[in-house]
N, C-alpha and C. Protein backbone atom coordinates (compact mmCIF):
# COMPACT_ATOMS: atom_id res chain seq x y z
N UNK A 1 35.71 -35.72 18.05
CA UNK A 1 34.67 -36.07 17.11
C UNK A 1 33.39 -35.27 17.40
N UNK A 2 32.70 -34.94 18.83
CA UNK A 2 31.97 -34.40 19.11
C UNK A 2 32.15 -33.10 18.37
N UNK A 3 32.86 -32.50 18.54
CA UNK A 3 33.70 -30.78 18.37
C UNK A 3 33.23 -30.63 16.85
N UNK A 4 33.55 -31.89 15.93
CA UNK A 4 33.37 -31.44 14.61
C UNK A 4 31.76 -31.89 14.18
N UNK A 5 31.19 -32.76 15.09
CA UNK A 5 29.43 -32.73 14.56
C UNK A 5 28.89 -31.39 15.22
N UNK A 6 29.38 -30.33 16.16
CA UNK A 6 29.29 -29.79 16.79
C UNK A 6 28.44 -28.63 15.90
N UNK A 7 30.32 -28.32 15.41
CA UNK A 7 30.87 -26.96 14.63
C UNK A 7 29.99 -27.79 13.50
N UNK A 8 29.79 -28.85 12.49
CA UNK A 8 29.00 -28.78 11.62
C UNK A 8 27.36 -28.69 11.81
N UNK A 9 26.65 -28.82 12.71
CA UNK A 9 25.52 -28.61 13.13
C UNK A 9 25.28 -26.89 13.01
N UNK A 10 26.42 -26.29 13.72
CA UNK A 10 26.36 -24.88 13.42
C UNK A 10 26.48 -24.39 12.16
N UNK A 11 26.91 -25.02 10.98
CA UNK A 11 27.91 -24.29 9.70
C UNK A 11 26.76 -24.74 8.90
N UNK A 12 26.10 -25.36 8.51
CA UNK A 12 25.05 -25.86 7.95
C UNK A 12 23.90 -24.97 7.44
N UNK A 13 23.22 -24.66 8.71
CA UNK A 13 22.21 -23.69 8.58
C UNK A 13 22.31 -22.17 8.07
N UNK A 14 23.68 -21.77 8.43
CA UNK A 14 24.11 -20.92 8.27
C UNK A 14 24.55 -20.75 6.80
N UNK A 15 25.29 -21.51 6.21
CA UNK A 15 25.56 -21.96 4.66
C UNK A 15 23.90 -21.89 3.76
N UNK A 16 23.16 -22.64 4.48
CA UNK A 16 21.66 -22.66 3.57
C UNK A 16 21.27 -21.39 3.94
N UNK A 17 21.61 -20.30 5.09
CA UNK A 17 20.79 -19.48 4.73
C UNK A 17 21.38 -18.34 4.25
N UNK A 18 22.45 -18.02 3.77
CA UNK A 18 22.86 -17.23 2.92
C UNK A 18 22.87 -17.96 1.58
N UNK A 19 22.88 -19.03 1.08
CA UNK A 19 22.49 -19.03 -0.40
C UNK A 19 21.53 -18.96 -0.93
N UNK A 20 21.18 -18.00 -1.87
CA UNK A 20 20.15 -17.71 -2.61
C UNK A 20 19.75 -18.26 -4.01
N UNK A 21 18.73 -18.90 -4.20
CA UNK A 21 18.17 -20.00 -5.24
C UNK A 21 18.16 -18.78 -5.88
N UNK A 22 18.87 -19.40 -7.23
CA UNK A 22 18.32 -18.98 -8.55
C UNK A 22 16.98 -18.86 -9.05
N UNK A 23 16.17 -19.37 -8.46
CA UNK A 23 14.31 -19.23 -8.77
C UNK A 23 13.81 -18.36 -7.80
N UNK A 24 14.27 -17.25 -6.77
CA UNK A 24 13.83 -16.19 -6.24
C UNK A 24 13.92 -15.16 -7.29
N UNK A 25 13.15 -14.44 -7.08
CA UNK A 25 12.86 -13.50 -8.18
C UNK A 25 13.32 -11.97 -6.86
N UNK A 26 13.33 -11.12 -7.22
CA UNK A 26 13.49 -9.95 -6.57
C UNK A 26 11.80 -8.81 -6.81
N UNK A 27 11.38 -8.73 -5.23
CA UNK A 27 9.73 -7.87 -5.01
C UNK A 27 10.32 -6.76 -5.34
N UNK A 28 9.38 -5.80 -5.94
CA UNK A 28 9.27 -4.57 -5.97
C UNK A 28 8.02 -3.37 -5.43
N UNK A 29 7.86 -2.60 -5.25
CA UNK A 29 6.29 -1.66 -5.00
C UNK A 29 6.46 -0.69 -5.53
N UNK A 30 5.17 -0.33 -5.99
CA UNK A 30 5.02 0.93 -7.36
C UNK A 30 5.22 2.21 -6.19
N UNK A 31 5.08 3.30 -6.76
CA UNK A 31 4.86 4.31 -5.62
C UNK A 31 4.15 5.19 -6.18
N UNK A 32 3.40 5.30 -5.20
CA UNK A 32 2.38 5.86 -5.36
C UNK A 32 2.53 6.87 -4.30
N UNK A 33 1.92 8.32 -5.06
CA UNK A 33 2.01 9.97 -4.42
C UNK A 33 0.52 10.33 -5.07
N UNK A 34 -0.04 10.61 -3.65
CA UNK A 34 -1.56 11.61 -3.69
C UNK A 34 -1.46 13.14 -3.98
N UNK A 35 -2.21 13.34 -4.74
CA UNK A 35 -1.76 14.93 -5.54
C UNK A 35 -2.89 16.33 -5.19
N UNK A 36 -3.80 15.50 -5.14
CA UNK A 36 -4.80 16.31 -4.35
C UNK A 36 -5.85 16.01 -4.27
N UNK A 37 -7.20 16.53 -2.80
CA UNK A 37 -7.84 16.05 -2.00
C UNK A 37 -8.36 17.10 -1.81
N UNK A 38 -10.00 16.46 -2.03
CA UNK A 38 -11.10 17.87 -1.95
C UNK A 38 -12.17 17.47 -1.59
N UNK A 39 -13.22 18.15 -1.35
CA UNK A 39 -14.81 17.83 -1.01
C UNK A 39 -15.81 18.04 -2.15
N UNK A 40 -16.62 17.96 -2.30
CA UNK A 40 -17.93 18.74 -2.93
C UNK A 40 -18.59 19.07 -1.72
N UNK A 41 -19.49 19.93 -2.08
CA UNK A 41 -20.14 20.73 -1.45
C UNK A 41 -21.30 20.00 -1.11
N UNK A 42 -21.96 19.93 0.17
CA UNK A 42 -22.88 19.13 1.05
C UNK A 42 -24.44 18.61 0.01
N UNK A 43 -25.10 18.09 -0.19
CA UNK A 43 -26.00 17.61 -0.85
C UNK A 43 -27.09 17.00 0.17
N UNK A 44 -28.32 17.93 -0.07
CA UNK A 44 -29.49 17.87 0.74
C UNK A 44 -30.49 16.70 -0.54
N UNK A 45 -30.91 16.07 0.66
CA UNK A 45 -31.84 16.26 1.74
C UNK A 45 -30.38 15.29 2.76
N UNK A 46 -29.46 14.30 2.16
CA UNK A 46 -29.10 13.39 2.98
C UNK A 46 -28.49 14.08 3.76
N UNK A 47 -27.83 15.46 3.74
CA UNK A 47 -26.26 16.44 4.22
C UNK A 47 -24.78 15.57 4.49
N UNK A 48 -24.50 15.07 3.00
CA UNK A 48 -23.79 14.12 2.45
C UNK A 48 -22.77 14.92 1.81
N UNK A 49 -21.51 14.66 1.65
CA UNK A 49 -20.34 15.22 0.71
C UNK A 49 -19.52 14.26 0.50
N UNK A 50 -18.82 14.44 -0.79
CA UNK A 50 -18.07 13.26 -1.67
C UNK A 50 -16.69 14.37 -0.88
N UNK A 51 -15.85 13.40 -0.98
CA UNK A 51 -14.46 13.15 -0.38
C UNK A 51 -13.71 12.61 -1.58
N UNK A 52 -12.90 13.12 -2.87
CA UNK A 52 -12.07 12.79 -3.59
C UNK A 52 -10.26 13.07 -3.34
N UNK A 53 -10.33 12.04 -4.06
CA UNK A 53 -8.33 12.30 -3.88
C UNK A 53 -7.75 11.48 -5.07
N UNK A 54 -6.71 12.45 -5.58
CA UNK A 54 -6.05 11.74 -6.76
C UNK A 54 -4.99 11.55 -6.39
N UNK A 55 -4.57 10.45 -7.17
CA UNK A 55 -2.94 9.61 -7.29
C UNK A 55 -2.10 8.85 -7.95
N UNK A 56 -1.01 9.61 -8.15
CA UNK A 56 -0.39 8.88 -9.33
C UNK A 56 0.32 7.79 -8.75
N UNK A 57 0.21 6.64 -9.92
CA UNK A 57 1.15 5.15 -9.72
C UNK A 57 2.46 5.36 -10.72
N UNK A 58 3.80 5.61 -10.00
CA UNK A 58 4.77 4.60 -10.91
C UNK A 58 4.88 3.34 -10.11
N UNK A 59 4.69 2.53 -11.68
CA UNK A 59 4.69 1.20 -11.93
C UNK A 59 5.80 1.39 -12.90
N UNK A 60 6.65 1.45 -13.07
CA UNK A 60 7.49 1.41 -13.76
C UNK A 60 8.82 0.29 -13.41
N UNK A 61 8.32 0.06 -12.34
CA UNK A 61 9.40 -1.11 -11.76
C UNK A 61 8.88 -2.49 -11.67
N UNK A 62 7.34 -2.39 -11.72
CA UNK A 62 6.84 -3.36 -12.36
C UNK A 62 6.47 -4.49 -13.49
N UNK A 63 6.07 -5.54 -13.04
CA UNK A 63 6.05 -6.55 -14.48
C UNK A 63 4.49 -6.45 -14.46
N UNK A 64 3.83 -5.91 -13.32
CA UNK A 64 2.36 -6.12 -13.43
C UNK A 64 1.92 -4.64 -13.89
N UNK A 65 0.68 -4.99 -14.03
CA UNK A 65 -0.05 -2.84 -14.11
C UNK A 65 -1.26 -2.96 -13.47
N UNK A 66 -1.14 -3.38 -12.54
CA UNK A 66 -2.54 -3.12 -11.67
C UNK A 66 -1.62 -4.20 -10.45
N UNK A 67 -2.44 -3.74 -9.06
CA UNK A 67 -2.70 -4.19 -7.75
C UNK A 67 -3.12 -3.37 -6.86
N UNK A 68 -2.81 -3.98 -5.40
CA UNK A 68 -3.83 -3.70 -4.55
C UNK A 68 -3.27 -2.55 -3.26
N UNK A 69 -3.89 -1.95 -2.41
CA UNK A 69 -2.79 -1.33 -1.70
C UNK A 69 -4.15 -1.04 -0.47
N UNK A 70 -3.52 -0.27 0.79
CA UNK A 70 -4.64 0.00 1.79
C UNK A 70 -4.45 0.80 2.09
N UNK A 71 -5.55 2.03 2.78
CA UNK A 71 -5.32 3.44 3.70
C UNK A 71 -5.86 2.95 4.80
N UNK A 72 -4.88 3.77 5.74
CA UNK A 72 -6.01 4.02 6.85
C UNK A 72 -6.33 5.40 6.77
N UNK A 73 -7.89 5.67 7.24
CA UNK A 73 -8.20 6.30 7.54
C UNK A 73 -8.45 7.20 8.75
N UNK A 74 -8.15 8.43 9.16
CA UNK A 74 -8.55 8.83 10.44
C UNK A 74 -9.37 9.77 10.47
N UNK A 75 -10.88 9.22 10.72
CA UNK A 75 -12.21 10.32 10.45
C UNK A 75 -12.52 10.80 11.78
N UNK A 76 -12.41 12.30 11.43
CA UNK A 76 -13.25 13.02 13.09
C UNK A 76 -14.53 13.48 12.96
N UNK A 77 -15.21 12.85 14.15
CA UNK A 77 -16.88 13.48 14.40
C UNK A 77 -16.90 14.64 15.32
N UNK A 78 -18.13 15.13 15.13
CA UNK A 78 -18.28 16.24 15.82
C UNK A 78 -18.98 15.99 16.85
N UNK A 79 -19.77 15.07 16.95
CA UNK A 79 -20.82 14.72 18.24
C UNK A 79 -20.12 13.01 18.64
N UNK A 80 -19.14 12.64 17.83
CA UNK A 80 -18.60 11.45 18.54
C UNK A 80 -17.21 10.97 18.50
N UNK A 81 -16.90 9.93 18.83
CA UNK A 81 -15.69 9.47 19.13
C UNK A 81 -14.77 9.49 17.87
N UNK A 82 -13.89 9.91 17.54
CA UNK A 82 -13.13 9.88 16.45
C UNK A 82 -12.78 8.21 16.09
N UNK A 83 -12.60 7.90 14.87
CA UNK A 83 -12.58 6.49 14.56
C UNK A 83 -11.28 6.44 13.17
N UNK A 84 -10.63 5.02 13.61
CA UNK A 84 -9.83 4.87 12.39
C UNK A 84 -10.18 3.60 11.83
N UNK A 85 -9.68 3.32 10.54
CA UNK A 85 -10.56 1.99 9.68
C UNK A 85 -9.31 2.27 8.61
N UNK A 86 -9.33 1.00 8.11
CA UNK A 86 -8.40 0.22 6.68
C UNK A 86 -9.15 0.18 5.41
N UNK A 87 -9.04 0.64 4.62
CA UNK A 87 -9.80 0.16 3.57
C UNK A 87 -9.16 0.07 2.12
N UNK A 88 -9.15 -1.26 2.03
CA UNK A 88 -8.04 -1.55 0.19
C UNK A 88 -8.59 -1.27 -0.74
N UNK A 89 -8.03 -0.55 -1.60
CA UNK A 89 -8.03 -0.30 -2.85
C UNK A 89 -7.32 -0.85 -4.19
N UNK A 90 -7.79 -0.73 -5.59
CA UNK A 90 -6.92 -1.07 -6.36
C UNK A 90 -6.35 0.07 -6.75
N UNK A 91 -4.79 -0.16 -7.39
CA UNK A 91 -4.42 0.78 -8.35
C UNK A 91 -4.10 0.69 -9.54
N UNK A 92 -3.69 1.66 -10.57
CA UNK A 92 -3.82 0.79 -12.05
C UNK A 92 -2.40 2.31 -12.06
N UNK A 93 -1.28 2.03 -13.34
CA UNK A 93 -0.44 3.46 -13.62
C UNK A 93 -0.91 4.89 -13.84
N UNK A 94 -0.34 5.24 -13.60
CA UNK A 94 -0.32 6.66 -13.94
C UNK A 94 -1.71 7.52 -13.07
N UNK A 95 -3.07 8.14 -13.64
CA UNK A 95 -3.21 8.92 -12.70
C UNK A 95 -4.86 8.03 -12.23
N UNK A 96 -5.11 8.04 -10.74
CA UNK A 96 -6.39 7.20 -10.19
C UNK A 96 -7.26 8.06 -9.33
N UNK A 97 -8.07 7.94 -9.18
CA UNK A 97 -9.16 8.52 -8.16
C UNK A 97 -10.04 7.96 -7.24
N UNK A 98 -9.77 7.81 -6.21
CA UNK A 98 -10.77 7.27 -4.82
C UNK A 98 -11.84 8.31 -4.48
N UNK A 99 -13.36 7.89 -4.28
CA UNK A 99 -14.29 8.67 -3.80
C UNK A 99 -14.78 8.19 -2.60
N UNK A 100 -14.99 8.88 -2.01
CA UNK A 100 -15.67 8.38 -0.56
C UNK A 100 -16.91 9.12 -0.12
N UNK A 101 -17.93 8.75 0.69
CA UNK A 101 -19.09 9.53 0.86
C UNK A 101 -18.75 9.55 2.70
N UNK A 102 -18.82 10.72 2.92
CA UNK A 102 -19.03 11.39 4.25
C UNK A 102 -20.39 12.07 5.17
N UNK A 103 -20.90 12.07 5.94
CA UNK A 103 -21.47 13.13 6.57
C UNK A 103 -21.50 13.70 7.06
N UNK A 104 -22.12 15.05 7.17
CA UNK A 104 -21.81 16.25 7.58
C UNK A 104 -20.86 16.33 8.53
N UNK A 105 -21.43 15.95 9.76
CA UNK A 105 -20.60 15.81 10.83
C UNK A 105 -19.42 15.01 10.99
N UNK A 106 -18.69 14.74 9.91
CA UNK A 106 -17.67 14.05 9.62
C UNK A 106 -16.36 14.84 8.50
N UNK A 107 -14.86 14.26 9.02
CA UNK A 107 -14.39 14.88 8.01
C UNK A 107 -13.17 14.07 7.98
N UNK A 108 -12.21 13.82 6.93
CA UNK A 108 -11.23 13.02 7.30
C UNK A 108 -10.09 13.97 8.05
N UNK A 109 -9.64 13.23 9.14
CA UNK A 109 -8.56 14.02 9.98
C UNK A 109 -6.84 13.79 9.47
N UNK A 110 -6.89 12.65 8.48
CA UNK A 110 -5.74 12.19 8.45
C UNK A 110 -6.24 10.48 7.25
N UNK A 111 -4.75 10.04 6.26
CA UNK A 111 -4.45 8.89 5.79
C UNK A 111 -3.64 8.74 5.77
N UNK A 112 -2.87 7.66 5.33
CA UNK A 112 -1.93 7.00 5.09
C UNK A 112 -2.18 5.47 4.70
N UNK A 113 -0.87 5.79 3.55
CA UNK A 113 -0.47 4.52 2.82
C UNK A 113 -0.37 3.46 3.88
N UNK A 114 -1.07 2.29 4.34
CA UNK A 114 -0.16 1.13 5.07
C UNK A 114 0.63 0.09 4.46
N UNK A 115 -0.15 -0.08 3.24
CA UNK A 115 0.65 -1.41 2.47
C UNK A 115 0.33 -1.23 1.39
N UNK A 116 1.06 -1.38 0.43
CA UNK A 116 1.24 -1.77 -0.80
C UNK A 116 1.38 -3.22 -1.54
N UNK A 117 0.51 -3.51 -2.13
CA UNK A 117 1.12 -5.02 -2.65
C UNK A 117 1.94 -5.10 -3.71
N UNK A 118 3.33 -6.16 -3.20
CA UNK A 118 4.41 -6.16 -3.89
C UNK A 118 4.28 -6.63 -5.30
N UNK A 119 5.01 -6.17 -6.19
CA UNK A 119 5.02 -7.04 -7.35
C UNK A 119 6.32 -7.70 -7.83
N UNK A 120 6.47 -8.07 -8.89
CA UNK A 120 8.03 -9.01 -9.37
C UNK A 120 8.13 -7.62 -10.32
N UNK A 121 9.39 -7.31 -9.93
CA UNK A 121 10.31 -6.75 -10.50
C UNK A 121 10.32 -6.67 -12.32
N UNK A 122 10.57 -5.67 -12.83
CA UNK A 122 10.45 -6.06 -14.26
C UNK A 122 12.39 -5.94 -14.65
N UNK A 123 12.62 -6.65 -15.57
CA UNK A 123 14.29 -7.13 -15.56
C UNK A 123 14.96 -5.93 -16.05
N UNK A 124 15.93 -5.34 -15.06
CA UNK A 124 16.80 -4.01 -15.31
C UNK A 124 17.33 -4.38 -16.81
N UNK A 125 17.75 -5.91 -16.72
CA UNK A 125 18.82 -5.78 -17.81
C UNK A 125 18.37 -5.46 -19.47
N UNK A 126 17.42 -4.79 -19.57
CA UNK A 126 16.36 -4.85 -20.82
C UNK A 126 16.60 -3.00 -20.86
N UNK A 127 17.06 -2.41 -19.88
CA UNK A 127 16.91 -1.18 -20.01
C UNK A 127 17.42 -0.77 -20.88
């Protein structure tokens, strides 16, 4: 009798966790590709330069058209310690633009995508 509250103590959890509720929906993430990344040219009196970068969203696997996503950043100084930082953004389809203000003695060394926020899936079977 033990043997079979045993083996059902084990079979249980295991049964609930491979079945999947019909009210889960299936996540998706747009993808997003940066296309290109430039400066303007320094601006006195502050010796300030804009930092742009474009990027396209497919959302095409989406039910939403807009969310949120994060870079990190990796900025190098010239008189100091190199520094990295997160900073979220929104995105909307097709083509977007992030500006950033820099100084002189600054330049970005490096980004990357960290996260993307997921969305619900838009239904294949409509294709």
């Amino acid at each position: 009798m033990r043997r079979a509250f045993n083996a059902a103590v084990i079979a249980v959890p295991l049964l609930l966790m491979s079945a999947t509720p019909s009210w889960v929906q299936t996540v998706c993430r747009p993808a997003l590709a940066f296309t290109e990344a430039h400066y303007t040219p320094m601006r006195l009196p502050k010796l300030e330069r804009t930092w742009t970068i474009a990027f396209t969203v497919d959302a095409s696997r989406c039910t939403t058209d807009s969310g949120s996503f994060s870079i990190l950043f990796t900025v190098w100084k010239e008189n100091a310690p190199d520094t990295e930082y997160v900073e979220t953004f929104q995105w909307a389809p097709d083509l977007n633009v992030i500006s950033k203000e820099f100084w002189a003695d600054e330049t970005v060394g490096g980004y990357r995508v960290i996260e993307v926020q997921p969305c619900l899936c838009a239904d294949q079977s409509k294709e």
